[in-house]
PDB file of N, CA and C in Angstrom:
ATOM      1  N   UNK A   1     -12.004 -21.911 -24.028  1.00  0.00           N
ATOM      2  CA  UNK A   1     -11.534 -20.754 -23.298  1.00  0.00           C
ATOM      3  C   UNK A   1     -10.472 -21.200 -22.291  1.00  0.00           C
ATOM      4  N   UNK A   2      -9.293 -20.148 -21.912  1.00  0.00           N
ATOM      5  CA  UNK A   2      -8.492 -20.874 -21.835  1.00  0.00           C
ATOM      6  C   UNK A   2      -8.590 -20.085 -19.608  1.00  0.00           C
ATOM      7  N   UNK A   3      -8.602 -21.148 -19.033  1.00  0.00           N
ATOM      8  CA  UNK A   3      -8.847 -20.863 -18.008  1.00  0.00           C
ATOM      9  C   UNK A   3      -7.282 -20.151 -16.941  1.00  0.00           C
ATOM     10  N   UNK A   4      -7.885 -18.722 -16.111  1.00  0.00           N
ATOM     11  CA  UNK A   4      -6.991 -18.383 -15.379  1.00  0.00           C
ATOM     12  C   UNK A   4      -5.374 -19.105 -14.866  1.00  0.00           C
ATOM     13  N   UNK A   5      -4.621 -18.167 -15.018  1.00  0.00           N
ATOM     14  CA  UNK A   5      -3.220 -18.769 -14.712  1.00  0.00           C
ATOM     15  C   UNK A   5      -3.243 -18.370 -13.084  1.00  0.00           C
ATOM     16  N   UNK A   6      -3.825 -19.578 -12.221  1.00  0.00           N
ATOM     17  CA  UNK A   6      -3.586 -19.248 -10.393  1.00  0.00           C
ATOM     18  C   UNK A   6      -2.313 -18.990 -10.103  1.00  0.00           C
ATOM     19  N   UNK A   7      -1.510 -19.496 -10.242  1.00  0.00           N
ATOM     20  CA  UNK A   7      -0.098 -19.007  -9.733  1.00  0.00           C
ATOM     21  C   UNK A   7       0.320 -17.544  -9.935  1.00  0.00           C
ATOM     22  N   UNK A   8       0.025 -17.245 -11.407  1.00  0.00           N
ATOM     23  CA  UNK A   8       0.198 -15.997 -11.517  1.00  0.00           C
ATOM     24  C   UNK A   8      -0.253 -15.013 -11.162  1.00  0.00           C
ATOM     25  N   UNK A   9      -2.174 -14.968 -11.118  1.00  0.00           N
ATOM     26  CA  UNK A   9      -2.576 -14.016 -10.529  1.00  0.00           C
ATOM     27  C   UNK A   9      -2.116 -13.994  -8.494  1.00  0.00           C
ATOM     28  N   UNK A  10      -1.626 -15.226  -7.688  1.00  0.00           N
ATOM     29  CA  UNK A  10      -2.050 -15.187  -6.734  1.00  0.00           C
ATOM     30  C   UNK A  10       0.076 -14.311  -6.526  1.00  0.00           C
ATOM     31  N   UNK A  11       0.835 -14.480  -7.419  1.00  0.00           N
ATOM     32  CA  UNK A  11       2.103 -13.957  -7.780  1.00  0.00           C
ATOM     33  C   UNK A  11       2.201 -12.323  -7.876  1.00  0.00           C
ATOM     34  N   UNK A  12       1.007 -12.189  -8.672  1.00  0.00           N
ATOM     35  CA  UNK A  12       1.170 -10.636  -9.368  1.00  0.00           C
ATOM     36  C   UNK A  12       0.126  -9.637  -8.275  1.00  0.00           C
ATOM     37  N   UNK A  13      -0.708 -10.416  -7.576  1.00  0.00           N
ATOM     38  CA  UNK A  13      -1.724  -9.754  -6.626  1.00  0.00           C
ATOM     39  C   UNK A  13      -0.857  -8.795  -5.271  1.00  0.00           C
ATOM     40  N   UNK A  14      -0.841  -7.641  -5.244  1.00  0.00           N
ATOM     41  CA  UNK A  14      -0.389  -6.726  -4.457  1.00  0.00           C
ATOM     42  C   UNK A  14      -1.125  -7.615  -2.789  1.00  0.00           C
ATOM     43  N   UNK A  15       0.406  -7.365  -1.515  1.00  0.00           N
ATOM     44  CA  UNK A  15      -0.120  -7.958  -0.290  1.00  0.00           C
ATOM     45  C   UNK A  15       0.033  -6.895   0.450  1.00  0.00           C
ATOM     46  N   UNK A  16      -0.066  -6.994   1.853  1.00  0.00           N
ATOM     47  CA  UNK A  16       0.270  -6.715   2.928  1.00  0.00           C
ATOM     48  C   UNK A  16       1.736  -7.025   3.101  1.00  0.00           C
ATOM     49  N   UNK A  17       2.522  -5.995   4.109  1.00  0.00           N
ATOM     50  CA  UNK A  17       4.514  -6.424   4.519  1.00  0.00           C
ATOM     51  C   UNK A  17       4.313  -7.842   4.735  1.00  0.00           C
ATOM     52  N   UNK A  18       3.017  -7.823   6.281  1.00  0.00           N
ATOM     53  CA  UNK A  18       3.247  -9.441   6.889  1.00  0.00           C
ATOM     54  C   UNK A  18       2.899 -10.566   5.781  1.00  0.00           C
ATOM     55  N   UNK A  19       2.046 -10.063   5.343  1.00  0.00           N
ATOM     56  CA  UNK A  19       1.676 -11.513   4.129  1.00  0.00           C
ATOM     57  C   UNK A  19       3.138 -11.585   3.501  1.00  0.00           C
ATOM     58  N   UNK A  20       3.907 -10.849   2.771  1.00  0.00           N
ATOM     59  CA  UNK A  20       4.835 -11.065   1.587  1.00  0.00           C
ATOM     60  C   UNK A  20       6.050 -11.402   2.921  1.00  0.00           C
ATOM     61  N   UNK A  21       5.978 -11.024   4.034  1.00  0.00           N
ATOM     62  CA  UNK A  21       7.004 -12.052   4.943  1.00  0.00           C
ATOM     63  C   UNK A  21       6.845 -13.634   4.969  1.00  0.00           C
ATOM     64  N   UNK A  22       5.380 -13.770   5.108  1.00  0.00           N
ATOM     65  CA  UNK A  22       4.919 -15.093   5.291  1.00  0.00           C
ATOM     66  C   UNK A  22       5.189 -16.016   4.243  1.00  0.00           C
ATOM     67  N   UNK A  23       4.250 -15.350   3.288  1.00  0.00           N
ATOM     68  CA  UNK A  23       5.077 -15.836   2.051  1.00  0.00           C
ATOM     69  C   UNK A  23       5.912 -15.725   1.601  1.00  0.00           C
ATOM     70  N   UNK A  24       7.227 -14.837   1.545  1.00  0.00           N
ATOM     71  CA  UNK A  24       8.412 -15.237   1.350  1.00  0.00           C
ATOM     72  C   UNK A  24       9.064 -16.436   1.691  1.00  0.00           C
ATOM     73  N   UNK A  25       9.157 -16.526   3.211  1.00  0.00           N
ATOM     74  CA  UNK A  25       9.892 -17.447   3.937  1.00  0.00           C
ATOM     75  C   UNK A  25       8.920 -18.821   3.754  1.00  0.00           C
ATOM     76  N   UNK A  26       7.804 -18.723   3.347  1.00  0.00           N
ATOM     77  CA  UNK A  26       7.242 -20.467   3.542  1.00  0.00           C
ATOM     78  C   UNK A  26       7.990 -20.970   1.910  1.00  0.00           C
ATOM     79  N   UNK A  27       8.406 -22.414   2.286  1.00  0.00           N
ATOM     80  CA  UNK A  27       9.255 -23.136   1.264  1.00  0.00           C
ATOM     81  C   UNK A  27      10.256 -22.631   0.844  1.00  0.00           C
ATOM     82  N   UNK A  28      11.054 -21.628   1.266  1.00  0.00           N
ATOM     83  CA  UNK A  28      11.928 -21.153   0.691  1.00  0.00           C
ATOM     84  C   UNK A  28      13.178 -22.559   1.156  1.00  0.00           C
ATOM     85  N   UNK A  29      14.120 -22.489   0.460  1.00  0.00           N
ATOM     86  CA  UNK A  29      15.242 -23.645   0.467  1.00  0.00           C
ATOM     87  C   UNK A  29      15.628 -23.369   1.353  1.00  0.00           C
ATOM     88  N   UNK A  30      16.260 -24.780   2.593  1.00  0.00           N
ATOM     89  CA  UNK A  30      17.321 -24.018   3.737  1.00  0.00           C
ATOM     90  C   UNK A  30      18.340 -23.018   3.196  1.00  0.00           C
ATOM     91  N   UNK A  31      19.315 -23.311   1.945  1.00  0.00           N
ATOM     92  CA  UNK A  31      20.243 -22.803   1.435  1.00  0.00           C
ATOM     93  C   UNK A  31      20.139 -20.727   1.286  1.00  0.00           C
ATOM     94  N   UNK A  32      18.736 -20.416   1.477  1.00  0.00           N
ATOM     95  CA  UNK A  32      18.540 -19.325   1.394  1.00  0.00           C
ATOM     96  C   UNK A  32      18.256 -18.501   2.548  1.00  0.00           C
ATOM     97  N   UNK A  33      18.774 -17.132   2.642  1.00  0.00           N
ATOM     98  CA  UNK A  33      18.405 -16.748   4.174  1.00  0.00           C
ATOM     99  C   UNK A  33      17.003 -16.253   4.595  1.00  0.00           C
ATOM    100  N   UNK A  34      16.418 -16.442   5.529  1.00  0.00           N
ATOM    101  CA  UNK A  34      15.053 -16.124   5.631  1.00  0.00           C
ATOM    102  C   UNK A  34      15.302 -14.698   5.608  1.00  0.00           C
ATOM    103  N   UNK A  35      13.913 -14.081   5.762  1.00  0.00           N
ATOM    104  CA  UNK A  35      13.744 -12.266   5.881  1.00  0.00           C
ATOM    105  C   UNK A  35      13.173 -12.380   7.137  1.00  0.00           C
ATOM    106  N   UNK A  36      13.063 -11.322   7.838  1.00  0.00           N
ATOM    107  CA  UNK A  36      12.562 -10.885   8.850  1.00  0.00           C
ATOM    108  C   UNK A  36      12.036  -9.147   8.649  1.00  0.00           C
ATOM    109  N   UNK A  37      11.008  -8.998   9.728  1.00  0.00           N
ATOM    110  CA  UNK A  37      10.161  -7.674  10.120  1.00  0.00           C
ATOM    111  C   UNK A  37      11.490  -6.308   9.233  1.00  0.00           C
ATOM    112  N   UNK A  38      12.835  -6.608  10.182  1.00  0.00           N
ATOM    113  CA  UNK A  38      13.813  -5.749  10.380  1.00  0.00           C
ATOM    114  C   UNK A  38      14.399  -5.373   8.892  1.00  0.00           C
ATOM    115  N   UNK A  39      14.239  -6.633   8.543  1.00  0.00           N
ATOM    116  CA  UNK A  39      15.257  -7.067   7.135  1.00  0.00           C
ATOM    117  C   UNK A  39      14.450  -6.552   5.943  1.00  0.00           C
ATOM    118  N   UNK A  40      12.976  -6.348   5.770  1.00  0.00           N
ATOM    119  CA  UNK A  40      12.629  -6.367   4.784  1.00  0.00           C
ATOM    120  C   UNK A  40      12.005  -4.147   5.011  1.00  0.00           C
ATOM    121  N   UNK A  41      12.188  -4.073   6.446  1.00  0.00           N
ATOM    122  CA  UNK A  41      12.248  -2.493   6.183  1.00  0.00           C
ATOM    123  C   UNK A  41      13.515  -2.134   5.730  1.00  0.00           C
ATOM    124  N   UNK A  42      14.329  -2.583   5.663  1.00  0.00           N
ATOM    125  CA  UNK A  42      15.659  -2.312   5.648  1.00  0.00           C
ATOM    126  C   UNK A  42      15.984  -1.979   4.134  1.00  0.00           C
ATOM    127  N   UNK A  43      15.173  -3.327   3.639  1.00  0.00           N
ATOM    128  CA  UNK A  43      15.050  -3.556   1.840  1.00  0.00           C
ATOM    129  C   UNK A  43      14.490  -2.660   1.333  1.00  0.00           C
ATOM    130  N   UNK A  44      13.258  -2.142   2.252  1.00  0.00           N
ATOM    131  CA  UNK A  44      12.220  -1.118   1.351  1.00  0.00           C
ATOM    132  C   UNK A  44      13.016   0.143   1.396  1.00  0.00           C
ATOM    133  N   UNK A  45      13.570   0.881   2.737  1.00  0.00           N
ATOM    134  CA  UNK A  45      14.062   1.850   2.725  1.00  0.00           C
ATOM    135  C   UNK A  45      15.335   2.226   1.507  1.00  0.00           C
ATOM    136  N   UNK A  46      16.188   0.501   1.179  1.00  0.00           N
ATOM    137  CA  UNK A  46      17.193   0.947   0.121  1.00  0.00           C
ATOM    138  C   UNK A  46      16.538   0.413  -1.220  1.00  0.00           C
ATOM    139  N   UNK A  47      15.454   0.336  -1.607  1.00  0.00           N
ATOM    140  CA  UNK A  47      14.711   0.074  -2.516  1.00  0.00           C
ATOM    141  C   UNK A  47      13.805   0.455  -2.832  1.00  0.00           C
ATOM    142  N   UNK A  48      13.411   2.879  -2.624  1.00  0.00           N
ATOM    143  CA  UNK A  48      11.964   3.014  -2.325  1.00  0.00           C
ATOM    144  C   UNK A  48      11.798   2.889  -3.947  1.00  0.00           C
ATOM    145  N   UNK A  49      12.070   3.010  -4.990  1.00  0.00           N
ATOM    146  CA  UNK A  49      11.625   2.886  -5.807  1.00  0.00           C
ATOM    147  C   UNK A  49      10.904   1.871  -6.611  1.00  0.00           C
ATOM    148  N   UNK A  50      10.963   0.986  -5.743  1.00  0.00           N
ATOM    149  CA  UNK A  50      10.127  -0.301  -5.808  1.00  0.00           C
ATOM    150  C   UNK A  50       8.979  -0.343  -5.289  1.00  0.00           C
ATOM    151  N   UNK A  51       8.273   0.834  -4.559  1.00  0.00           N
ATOM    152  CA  UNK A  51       7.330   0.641  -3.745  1.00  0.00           C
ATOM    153  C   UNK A  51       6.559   1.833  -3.849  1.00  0.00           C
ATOM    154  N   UNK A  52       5.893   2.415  -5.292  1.00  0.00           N
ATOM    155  CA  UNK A  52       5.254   3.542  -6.019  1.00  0.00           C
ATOM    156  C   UNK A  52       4.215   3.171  -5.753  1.00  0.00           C
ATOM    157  N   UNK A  53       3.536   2.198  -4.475  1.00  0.00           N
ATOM    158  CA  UNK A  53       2.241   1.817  -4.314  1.00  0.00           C
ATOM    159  C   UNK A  53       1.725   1.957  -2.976  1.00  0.00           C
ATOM    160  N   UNK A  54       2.845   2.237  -2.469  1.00  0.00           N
ATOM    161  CA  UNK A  54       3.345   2.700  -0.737  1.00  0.00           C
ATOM    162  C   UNK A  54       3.625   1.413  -0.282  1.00  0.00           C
ATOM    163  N   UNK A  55       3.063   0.775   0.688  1.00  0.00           N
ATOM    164  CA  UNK A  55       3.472  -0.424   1.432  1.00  0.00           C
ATOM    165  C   UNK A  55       3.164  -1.741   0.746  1.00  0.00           C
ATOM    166  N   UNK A  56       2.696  -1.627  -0.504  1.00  0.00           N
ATOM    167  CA  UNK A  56       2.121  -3.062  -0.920  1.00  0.00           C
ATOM    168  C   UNK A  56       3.553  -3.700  -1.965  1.00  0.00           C
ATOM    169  N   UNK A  57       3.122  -4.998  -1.656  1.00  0.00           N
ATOM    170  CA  UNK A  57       4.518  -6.045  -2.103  1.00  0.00           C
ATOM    171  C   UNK A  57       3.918  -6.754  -2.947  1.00  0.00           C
ATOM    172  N   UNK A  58       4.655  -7.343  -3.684  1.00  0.00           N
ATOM    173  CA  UNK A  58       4.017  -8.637  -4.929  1.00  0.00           C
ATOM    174  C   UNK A  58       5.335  -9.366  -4.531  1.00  0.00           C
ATOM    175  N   UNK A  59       4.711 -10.922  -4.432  1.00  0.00           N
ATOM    176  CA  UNK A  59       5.575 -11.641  -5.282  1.00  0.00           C
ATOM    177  C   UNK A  59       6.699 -11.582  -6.459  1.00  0.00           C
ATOM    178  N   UNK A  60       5.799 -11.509  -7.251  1.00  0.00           N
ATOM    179  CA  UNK A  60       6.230 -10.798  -8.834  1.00  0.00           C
ATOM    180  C   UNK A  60       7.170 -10.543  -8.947  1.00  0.00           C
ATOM    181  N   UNK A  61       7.424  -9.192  -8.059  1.00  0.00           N
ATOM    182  CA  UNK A  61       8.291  -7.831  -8.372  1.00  0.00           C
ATOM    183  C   UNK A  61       9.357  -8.022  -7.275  1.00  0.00           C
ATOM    184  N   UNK A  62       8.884  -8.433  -6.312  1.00  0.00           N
ATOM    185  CA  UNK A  62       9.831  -7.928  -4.670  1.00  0.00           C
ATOM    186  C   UNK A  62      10.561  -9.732  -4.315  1.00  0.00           C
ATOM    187  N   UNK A  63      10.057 -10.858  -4.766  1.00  0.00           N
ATOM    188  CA  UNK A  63      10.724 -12.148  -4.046  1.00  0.00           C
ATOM    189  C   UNK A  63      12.354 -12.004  -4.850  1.00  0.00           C
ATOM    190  N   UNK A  64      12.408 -12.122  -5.842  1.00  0.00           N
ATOM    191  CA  UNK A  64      13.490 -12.255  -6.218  1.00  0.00           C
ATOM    192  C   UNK A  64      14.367 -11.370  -5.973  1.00  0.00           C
ATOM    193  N   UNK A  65      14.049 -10.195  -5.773  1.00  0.00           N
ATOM    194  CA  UNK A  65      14.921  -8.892  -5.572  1.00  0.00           C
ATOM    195  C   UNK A  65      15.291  -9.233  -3.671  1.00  0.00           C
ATOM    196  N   UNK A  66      14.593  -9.222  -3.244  1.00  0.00           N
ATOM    197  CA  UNK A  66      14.601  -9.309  -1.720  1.00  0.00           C
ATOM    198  C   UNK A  66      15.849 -10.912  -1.527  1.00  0.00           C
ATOM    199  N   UNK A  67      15.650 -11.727  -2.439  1.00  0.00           N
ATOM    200  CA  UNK A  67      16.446 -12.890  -2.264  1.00  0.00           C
ATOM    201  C   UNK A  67      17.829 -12.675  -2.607  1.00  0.00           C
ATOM    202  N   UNK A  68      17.853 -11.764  -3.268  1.00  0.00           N
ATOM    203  CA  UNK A  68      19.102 -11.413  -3.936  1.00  0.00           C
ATOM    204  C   UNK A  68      19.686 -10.718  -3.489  1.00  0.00           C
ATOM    205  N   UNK A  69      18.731  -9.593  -2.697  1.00  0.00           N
ATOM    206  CA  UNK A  69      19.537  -8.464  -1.498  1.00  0.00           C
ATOM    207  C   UNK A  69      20.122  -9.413  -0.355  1.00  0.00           C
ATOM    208  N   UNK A  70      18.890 -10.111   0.057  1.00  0.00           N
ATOM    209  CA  UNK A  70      19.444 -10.907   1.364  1.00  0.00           C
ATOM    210  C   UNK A  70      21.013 -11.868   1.370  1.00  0.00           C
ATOM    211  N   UNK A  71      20.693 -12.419   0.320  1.00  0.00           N
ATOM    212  CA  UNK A  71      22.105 -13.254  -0.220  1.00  0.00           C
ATOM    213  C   UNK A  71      23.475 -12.158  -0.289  1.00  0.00           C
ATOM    214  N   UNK A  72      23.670 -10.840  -1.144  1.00  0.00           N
ATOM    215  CA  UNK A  72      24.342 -10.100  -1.095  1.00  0.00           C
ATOM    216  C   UNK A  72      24.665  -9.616  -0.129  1.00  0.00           C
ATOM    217  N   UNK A  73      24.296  -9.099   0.923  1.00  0.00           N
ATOM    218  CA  UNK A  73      24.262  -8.560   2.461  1.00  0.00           C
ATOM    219  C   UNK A  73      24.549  -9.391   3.446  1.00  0.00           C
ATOM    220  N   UNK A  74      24.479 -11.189   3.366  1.00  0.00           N
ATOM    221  CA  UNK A  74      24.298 -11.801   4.202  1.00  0.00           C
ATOM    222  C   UNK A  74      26.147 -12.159   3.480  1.00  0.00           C
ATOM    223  N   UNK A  75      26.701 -12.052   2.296  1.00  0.00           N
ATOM    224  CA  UNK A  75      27.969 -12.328   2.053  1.00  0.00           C
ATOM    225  C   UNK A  75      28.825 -11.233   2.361  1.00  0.00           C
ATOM    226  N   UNK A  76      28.384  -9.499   2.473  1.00  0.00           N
ATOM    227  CA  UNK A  76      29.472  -8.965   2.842  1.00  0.00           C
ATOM    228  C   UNK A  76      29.723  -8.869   4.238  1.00  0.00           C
ATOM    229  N   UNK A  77      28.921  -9.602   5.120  1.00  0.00           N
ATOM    230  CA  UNK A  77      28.983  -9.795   6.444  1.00  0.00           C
ATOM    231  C   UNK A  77      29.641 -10.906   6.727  1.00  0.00           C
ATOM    232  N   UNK A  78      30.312 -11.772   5.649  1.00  0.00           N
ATOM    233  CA  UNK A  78      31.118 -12.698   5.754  1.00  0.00           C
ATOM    234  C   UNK A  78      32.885 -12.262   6.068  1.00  0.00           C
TER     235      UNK A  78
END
């Protein structure tokens, strides 16, 4: 029997804002911009369709998108 994939379930498991802050930003590369409180209402408000669960975040679904907003936003402010 082939035993649980941890990464994935602990990936795909719906959090709390502060948890998916926490975990966003822990290990993330210097090269990437952190999120903050401000930054990630900011994300939800131009992203409600990502959030058909109300306030809950995954890994999964929201790190890569949120990395990709932040990067985009953090270049037209260049």
């Amino acid at each position: 029997m082939k035993s649980p994939d941890v990464d994935r379930l602990r990936s795909e498991k719906p959090i709390s804002f502060s948890d998916f802050l926490q975990s966003y930003n822990e290990n993330l590369p210097a090269a990437f911009p952190r999120a903050s409180l401000a930054l990630l209402r900011e994300f939800k408000k131009a992203n409600a369709s990502l959030f058909k669960e109300g306030n809950l975040w995954s890994l999964d679904q929201h790190r890569k998108k949120v990395m990709d907003w932040l990067t985009s936003r953090q270049l037209k402010q260049l």
